[in-house]
N, C-alpha and C. Protein backbone atom coordinates (compact mmCIF):
# COMPACT_ATOMS: atom_id res chain seq x y z
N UNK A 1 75.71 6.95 49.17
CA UNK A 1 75.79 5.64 49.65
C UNK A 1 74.61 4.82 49.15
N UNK A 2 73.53 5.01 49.18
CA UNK A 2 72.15 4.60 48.75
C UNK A 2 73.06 4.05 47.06
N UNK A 3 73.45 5.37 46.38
CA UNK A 3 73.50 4.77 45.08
C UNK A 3 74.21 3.81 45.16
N UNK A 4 75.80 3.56 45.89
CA UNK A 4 76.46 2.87 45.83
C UNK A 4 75.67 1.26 46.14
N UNK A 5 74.87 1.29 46.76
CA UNK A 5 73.89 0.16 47.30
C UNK A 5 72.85 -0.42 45.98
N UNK A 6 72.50 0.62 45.89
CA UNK A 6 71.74 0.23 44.45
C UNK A 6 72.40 -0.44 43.25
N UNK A 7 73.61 0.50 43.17
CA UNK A 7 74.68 -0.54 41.67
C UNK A 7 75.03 -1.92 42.44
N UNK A 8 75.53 -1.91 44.14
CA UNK A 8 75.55 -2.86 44.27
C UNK A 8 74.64 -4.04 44.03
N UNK A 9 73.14 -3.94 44.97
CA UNK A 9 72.42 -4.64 44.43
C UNK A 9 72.09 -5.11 42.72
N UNK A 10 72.15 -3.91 42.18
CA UNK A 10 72.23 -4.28 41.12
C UNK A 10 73.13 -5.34 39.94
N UNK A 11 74.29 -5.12 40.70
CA UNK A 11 75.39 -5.99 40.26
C UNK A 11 75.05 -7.95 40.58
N UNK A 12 74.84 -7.42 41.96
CA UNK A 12 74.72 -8.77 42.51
C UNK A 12 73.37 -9.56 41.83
N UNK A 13 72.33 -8.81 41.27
CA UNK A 13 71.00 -9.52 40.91
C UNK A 13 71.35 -9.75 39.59
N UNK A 14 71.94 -9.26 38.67
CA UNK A 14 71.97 -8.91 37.24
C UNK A 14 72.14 -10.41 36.70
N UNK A 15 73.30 -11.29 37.13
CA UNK A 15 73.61 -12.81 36.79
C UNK A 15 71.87 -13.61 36.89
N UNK A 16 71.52 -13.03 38.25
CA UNK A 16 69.79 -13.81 38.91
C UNK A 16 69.19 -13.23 37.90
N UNK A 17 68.84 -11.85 37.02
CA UNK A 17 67.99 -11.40 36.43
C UNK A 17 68.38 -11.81 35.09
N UNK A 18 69.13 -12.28 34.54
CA UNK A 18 69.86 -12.61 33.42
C UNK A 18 69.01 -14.30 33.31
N UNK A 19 69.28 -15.00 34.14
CA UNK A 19 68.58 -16.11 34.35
C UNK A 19 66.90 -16.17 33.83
N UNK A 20 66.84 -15.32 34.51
CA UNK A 20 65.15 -15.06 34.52
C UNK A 20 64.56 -14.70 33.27
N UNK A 21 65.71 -13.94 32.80
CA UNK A 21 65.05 -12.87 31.45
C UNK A 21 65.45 -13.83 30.17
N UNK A 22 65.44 -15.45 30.16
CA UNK A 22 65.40 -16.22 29.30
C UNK A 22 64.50 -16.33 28.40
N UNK A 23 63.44 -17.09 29.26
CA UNK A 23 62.01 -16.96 27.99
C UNK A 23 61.19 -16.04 28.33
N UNK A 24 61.11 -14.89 28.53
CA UNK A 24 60.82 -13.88 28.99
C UNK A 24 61.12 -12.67 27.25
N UNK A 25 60.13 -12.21 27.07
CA UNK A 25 59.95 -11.49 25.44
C UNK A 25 61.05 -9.87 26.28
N UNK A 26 61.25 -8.99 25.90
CA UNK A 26 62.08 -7.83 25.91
C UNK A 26 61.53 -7.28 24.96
N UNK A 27 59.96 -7.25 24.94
CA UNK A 27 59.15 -6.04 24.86
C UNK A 27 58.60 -5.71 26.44
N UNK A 28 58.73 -4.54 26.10
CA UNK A 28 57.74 -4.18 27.62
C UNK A 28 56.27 -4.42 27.50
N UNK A 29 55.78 -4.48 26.00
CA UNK A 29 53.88 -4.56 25.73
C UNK A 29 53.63 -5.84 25.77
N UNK A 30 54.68 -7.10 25.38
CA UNK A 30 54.27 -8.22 25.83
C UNK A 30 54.98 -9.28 26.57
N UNK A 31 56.29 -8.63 27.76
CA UNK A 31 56.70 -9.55 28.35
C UNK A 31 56.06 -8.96 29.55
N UNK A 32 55.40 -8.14 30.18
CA UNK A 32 55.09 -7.47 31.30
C UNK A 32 55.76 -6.93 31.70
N UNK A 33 55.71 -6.80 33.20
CA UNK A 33 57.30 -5.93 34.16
C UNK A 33 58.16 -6.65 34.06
N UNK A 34 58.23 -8.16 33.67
CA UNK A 34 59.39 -8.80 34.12
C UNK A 34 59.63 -8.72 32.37
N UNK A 35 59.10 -8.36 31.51
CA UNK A 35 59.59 -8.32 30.37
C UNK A 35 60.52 -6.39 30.06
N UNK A 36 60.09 -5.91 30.63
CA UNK A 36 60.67 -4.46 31.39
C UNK A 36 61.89 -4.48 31.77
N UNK A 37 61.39 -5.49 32.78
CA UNK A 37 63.02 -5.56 33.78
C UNK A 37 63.83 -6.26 32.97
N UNK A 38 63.80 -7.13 32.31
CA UNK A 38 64.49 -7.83 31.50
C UNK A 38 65.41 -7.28 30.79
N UNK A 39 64.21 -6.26 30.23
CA UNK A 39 64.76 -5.67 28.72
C UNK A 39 66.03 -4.08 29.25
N UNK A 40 65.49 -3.73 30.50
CA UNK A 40 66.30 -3.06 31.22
C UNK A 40 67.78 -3.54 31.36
N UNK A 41 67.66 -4.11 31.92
CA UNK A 41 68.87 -5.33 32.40
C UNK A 41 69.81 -6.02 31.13
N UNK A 42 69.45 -6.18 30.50
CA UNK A 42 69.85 -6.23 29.42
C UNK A 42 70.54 -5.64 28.17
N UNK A 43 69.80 -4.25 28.04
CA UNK A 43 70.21 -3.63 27.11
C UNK A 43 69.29 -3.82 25.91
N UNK A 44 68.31 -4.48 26.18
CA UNK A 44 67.85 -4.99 24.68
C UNK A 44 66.56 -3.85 24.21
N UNK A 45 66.11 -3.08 25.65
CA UNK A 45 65.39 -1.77 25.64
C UNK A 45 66.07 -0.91 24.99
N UNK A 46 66.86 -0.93 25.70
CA UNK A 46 67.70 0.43 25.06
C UNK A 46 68.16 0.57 23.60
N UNK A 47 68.78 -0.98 23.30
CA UNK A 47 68.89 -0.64 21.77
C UNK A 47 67.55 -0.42 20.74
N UNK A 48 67.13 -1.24 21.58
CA UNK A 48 65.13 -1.09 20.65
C UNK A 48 64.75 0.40 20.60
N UNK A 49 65.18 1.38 22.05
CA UNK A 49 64.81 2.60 21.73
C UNK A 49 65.68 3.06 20.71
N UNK A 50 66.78 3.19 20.70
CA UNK A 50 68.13 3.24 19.98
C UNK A 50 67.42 3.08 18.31
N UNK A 51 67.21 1.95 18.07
CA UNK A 51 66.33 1.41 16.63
C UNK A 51 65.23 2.18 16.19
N UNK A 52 64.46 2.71 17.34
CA UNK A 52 63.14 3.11 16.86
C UNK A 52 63.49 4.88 16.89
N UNK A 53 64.53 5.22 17.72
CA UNK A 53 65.00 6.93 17.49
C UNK A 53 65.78 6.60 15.93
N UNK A 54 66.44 5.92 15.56
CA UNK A 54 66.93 5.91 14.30
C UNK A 54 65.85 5.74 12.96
N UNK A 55 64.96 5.27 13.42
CA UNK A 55 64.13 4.82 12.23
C UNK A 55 63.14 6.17 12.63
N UNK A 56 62.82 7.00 13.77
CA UNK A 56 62.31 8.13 13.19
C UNK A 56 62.71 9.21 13.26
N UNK A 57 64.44 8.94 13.23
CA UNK A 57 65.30 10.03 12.76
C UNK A 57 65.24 10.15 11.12
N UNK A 58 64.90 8.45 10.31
CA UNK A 58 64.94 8.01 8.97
C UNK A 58 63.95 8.97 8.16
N UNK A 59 62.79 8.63 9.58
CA UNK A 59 61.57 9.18 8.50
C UNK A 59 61.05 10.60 9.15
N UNK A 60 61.64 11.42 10.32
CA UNK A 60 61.57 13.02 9.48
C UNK A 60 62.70 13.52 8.66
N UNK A 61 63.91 12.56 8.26
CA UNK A 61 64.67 13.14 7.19
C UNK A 61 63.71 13.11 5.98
N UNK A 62 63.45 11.59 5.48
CA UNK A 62 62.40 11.66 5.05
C UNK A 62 61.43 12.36 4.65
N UNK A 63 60.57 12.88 5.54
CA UNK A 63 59.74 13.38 5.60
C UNK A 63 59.90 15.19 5.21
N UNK A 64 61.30 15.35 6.15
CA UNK A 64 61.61 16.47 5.49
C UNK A 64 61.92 16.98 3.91
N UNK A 65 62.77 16.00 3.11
CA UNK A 65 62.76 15.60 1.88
C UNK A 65 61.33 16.01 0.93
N UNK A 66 60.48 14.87 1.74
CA UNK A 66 59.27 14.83 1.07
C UNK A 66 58.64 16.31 1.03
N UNK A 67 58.56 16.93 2.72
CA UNK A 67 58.19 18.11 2.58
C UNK A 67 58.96 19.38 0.94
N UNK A 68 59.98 19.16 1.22
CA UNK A 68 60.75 19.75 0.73
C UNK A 68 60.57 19.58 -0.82
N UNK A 69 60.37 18.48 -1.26
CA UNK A 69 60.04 18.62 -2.78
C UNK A 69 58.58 19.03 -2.96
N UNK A 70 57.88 18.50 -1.57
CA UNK A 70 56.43 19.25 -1.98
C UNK A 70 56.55 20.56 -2.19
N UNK A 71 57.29 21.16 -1.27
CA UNK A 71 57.41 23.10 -1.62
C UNK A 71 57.62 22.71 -3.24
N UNK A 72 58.56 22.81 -3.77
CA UNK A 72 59.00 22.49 -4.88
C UNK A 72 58.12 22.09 -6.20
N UNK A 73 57.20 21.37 -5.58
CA UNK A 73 56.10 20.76 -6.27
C UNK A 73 55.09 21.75 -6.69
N UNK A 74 55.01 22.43 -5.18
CA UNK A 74 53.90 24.29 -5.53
C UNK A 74 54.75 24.35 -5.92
N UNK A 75 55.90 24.92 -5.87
CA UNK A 75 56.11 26.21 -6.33
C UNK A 75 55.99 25.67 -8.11
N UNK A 76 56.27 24.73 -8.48
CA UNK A 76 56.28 24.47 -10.32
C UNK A 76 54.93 24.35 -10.07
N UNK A 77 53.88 24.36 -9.38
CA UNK A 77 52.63 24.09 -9.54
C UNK A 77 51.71 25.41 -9.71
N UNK A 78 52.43 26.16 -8.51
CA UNK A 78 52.40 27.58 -9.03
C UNK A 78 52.80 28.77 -10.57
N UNK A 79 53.53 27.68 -10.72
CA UNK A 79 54.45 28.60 -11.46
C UNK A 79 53.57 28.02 -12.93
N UNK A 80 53.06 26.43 -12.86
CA UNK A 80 52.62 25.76 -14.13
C UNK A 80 50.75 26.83 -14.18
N UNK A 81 50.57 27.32 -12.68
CA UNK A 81 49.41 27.59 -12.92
C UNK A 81 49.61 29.30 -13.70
N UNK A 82 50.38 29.71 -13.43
CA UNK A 82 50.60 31.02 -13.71
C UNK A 82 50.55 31.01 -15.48
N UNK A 83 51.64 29.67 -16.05
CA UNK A 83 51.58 29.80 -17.36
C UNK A 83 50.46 29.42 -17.88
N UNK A 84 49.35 28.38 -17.04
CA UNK A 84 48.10 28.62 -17.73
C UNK A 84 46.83 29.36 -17.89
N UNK A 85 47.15 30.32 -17.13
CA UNK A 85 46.64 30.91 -16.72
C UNK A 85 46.93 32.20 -18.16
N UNK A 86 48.13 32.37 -17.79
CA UNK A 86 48.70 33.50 -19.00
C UNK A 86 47.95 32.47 -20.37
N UNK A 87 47.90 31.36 -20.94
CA UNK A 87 47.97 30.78 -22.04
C UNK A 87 46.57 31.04 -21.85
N UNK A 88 45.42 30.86 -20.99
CA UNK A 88 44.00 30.82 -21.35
C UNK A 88 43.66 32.40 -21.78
N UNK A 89 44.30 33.38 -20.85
CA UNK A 89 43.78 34.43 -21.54
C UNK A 89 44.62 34.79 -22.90
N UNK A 90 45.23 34.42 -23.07
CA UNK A 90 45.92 34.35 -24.96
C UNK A 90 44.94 33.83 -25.72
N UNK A 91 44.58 32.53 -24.98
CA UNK A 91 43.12 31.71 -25.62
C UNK A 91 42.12 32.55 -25.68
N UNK A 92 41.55 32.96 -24.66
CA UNK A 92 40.94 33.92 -24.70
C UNK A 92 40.41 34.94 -25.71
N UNK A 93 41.61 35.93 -25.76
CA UNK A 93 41.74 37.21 -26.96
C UNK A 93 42.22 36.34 -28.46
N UNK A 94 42.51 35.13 -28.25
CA UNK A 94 42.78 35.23 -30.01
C UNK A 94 41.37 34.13 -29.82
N UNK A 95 40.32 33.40 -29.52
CA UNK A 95 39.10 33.38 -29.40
C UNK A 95 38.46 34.45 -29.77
N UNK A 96 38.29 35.57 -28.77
CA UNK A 96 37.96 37.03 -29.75
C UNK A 96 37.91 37.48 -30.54
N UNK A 97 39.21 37.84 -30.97
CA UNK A 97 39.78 37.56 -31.69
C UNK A 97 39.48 37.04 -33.40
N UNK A 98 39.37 35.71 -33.47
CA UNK A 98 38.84 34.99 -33.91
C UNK A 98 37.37 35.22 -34.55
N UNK A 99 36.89 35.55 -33.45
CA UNK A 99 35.16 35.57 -33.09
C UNK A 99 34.47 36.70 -34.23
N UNK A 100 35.62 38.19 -33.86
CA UNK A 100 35.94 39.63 -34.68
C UNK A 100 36.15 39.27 -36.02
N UNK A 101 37.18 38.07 -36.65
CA UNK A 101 37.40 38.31 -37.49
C UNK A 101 36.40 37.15 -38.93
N UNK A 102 35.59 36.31 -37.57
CA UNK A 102 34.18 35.61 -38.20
C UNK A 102 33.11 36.48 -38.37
N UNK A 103 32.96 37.64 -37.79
CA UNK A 103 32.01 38.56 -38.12
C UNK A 103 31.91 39.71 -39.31
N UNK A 104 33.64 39.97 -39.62
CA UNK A 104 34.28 40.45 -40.56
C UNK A 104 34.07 39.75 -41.63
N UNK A 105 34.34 38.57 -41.88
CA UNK A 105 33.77 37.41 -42.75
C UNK A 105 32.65 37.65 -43.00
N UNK A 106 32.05 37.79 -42.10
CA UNK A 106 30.71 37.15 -42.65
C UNK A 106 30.04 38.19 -43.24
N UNK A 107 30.28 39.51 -42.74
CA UNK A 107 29.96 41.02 -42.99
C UNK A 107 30.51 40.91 -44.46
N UNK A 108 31.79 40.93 -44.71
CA UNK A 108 32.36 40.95 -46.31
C UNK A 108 31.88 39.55 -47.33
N UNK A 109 31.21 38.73 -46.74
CA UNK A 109 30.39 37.77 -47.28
C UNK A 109 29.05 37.95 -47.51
N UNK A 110 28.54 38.66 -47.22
CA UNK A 110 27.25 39.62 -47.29
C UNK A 110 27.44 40.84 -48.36
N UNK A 111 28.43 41.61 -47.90
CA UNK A 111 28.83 42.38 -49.25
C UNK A 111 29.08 41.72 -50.80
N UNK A 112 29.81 41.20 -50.57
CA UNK A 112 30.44 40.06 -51.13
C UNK A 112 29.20 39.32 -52.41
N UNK A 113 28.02 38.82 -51.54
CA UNK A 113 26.69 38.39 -51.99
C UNK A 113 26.08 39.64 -53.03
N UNK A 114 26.04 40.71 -52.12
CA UNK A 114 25.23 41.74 -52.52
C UNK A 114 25.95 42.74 -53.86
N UNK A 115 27.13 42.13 -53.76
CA UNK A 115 27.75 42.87 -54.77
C UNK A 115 27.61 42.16 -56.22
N UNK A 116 27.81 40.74 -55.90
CA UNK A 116 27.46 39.52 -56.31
C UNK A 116 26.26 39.99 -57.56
N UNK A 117 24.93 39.93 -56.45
CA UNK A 117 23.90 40.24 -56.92
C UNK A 117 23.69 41.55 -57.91
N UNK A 118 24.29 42.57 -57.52
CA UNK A 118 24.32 43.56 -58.31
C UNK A 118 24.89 43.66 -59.25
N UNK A 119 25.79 42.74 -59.76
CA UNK A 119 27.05 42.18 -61.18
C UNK A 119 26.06 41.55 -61.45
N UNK A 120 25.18 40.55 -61.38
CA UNK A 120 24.37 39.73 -61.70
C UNK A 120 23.44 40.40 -62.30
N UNK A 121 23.02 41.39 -61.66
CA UNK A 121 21.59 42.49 -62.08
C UNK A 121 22.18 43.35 -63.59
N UNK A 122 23.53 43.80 -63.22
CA UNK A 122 24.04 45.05 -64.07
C UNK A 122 24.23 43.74 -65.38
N UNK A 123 24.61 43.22 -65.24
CA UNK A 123 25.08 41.80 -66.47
C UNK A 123 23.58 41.66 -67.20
N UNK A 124 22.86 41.14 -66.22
CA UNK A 124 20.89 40.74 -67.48
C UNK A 124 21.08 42.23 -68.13
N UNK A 125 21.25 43.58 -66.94
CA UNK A 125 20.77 44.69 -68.01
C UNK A 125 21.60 44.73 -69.20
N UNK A 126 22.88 44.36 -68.76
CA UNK A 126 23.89 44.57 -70.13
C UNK A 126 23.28 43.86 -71.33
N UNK A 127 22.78 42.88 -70.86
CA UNK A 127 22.40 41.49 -72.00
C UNK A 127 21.19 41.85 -72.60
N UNK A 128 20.55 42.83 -72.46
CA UNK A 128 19.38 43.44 -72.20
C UNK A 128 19.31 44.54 -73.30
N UNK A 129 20.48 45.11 -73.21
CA UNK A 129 20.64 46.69 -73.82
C UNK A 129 21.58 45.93 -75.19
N UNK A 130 22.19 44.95 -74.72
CA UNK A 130 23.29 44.60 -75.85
C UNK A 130 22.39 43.82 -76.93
N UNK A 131 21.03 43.21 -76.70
CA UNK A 131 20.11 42.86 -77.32
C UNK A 131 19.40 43.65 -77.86
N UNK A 132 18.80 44.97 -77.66
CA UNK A 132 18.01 45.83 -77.72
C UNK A 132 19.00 46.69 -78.59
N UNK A 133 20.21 47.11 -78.56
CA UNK A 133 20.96 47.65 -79.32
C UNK A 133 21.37 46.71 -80.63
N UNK A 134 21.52 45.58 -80.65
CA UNK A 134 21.55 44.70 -81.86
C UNK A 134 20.11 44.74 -82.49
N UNK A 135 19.05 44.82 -82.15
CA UNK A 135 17.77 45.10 -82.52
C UNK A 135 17.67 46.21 -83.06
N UNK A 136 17.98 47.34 -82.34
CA UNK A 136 18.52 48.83 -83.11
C UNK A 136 19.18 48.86 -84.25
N UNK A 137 20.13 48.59 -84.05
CA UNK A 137 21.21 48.40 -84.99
C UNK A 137 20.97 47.82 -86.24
N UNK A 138 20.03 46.42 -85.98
CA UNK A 138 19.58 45.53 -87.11
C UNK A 138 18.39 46.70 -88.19
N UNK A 139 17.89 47.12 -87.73
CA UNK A 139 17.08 48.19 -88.08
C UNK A 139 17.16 49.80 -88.60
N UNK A 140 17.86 49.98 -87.86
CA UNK A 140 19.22 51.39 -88.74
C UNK A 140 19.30 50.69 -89.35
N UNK A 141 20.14 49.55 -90.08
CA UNK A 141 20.95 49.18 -90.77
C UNK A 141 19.78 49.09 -92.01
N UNK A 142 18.70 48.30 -91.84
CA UNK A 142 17.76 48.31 -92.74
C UNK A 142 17.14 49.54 -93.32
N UNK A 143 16.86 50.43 -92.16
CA UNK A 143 16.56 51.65 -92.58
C UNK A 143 17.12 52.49 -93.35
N UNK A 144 18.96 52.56 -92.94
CA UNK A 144 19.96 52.77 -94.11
C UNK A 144 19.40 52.87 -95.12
N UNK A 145 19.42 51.08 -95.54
CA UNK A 145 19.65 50.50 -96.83
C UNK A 145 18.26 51.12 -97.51
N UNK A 146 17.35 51.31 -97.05
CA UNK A 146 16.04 51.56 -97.47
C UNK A 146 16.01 53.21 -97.69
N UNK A 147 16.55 54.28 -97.03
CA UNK A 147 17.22 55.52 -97.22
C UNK A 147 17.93 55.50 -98.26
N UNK A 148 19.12 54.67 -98.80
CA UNK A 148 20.26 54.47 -99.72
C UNK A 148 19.79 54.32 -100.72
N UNK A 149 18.33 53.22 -100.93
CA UNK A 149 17.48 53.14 -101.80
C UNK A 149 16.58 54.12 -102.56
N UNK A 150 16.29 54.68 -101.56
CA UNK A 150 15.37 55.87 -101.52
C UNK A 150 15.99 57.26 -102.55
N UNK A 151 17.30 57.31 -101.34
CA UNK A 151 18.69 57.98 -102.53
C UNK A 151 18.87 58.04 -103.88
N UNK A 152 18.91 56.72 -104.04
CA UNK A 152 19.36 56.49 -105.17
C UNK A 152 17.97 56.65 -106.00
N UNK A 153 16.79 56.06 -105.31
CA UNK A 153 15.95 56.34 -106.56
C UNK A 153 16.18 58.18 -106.75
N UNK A 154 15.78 58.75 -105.80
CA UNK A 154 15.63 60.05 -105.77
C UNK A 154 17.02 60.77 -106.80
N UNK A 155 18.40 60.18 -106.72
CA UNK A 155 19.83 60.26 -107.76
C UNK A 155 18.73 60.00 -109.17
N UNK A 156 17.97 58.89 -109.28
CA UNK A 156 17.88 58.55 -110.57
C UNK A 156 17.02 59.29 -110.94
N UNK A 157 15.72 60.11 -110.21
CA UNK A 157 14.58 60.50 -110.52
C UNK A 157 15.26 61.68 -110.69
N UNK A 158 15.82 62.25 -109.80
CA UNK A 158 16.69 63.66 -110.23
C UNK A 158 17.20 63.74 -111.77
N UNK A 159 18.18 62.65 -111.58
CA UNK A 159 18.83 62.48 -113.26
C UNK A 159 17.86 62.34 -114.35
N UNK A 160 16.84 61.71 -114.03
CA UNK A 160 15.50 61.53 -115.36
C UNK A 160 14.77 62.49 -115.43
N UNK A 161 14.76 63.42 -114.34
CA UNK A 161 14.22 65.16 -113.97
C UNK A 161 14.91 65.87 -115.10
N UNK A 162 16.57 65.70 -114.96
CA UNK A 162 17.46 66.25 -115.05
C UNK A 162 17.73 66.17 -116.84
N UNK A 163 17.45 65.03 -117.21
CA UNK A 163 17.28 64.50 -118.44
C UNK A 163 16.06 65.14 -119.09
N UNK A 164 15.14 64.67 -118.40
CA UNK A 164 13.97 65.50 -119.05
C UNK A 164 14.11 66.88 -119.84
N UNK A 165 14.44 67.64 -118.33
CA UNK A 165 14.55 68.94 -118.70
C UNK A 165 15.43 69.19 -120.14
N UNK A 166 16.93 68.44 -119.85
CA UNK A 166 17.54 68.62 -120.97
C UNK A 166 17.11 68.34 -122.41
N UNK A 167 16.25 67.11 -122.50
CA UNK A 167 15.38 66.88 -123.44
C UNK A 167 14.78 67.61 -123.99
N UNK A 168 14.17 68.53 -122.95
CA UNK A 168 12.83 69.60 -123.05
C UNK A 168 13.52 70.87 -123.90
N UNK A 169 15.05 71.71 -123.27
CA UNK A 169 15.64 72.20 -123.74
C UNK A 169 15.97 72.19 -124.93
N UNK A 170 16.36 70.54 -125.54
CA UNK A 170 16.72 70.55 -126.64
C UNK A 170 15.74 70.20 -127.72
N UNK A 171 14.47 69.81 -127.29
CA UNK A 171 13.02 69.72 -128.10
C UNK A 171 13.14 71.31 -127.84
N UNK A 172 12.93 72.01 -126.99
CA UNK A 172 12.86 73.21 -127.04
C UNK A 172 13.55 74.00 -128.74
N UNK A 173 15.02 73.78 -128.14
CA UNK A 173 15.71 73.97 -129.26
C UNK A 173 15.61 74.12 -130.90
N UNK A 174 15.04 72.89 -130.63
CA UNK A 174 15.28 71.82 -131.89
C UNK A 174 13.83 72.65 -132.61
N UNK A 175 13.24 72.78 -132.00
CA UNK A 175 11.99 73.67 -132.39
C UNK A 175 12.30 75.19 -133.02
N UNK A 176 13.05 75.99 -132.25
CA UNK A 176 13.19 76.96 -132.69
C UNK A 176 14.31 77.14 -133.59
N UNK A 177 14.86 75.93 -133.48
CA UNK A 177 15.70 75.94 -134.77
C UNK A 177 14.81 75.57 -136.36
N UNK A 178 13.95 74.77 -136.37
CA UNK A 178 12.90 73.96 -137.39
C UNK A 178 12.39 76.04 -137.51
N UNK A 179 11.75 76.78 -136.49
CA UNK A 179 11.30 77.75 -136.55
C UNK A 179 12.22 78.42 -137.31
N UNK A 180 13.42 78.85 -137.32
CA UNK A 180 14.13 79.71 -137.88
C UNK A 180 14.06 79.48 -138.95
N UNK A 181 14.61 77.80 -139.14
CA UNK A 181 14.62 76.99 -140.49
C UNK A 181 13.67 77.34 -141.59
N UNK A 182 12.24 77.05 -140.74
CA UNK A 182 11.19 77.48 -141.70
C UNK A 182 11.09 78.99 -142.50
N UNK A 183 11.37 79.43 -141.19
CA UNK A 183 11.55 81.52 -141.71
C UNK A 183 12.27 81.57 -142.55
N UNK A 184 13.50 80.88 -142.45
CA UNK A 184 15.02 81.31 -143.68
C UNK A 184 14.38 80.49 -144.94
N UNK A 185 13.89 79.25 -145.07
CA UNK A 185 13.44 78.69 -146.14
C UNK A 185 12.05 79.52 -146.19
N UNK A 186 11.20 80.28 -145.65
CA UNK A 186 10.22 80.87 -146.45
C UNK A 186 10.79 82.06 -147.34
N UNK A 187 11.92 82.82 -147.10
CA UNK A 187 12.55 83.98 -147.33
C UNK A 187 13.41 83.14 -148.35
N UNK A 188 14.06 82.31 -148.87
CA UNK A 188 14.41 81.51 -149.75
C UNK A 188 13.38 81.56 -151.05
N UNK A 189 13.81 82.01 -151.89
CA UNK A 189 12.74 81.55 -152.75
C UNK A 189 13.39 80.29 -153.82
């Protein structure tokens, strides 16, 4: 019964409160109680709550969304860190890598030098000996000719030896032939 009294009253004031709730705001923060009651009475609360459950029904969809691509966001953020992660230590070992095969360089660039140097060394000696052997050589060759000379006088002195003697032989001869000669012409009368 009470309630029935209450809708009644209520019925009966609503036209009086309708009146009232003219220039009267239907916020509750700046019409007061009678901006309350107003907005009660009215309906204009209710849809305002109505408006403001929809608009932050809007924004935890929203928000859920947002959440939701943020996962999304790690997880490629995760996933982008993983590949750089893999790519630095690739960087890494071929850096090393790298590093190994500048030391290799530089090691066979050192050989390289030193071998250098030692073609360089063996080359003066070549130039050295190939000089010193043309010097040789120039000199045999003279010496030869001066041997060949020598030869030949020694061919000719032999042969004028050789002559001699035959000379000598045949003065020899030639003598004991004149000798015989003389004997047979002394025995001749």
């Amino acid at each position: 019964m009470k309630a029935c009294l209450r809708v009644g009253i209520g019925l009966a004031l609503a036209p009086m409160l309708m009146g009232f709730c003219e220039g009267v705001s239907s916020d509750p923060r700046q019409g007061g109680l009678m901006g309350g009651v107003c907005g009660n009475a009215t309906g204009s609360y209710k849809k305002r709550t109505q408006d403001r459950e929809q608009a932050l029904d809007a924004l935890e969809q929203a928000n859920r969304k947002l959440n939701s691509r943020l996962t999304a966001g790690q997880a490629e953020a995760d996933t982008l860190n993983t590949r750089i992660t893999a790519v630095r230590t690739r960087l890494q070992r071929t850096d090393t890598e790298l590093n190994q095969l500048k030391v290799r360089v530089a090691r066979r660039e050192a050989q390289r030098s030193l071998r250098q140097a030692e073609l360089d060394t063996i080359k003066r000696e070549i130039a050295s000996l190939t000089e010193t052997y043309d010097q040789l050589s120039q000199r045999v060759t003279a010496q030869e000719a001066t041997v060949r000379a020598i030869e030949s006088g020694v061919n000719i002195a032999q042969r004028a030896q050789s002559e001699e003697k035959a000379v000598e032989n045949i003065n020899g001869e030639v003598s004991r032939l004149r000798e015989r000669l003389s004997a047979v012409k002394q025995k001749v009368p």
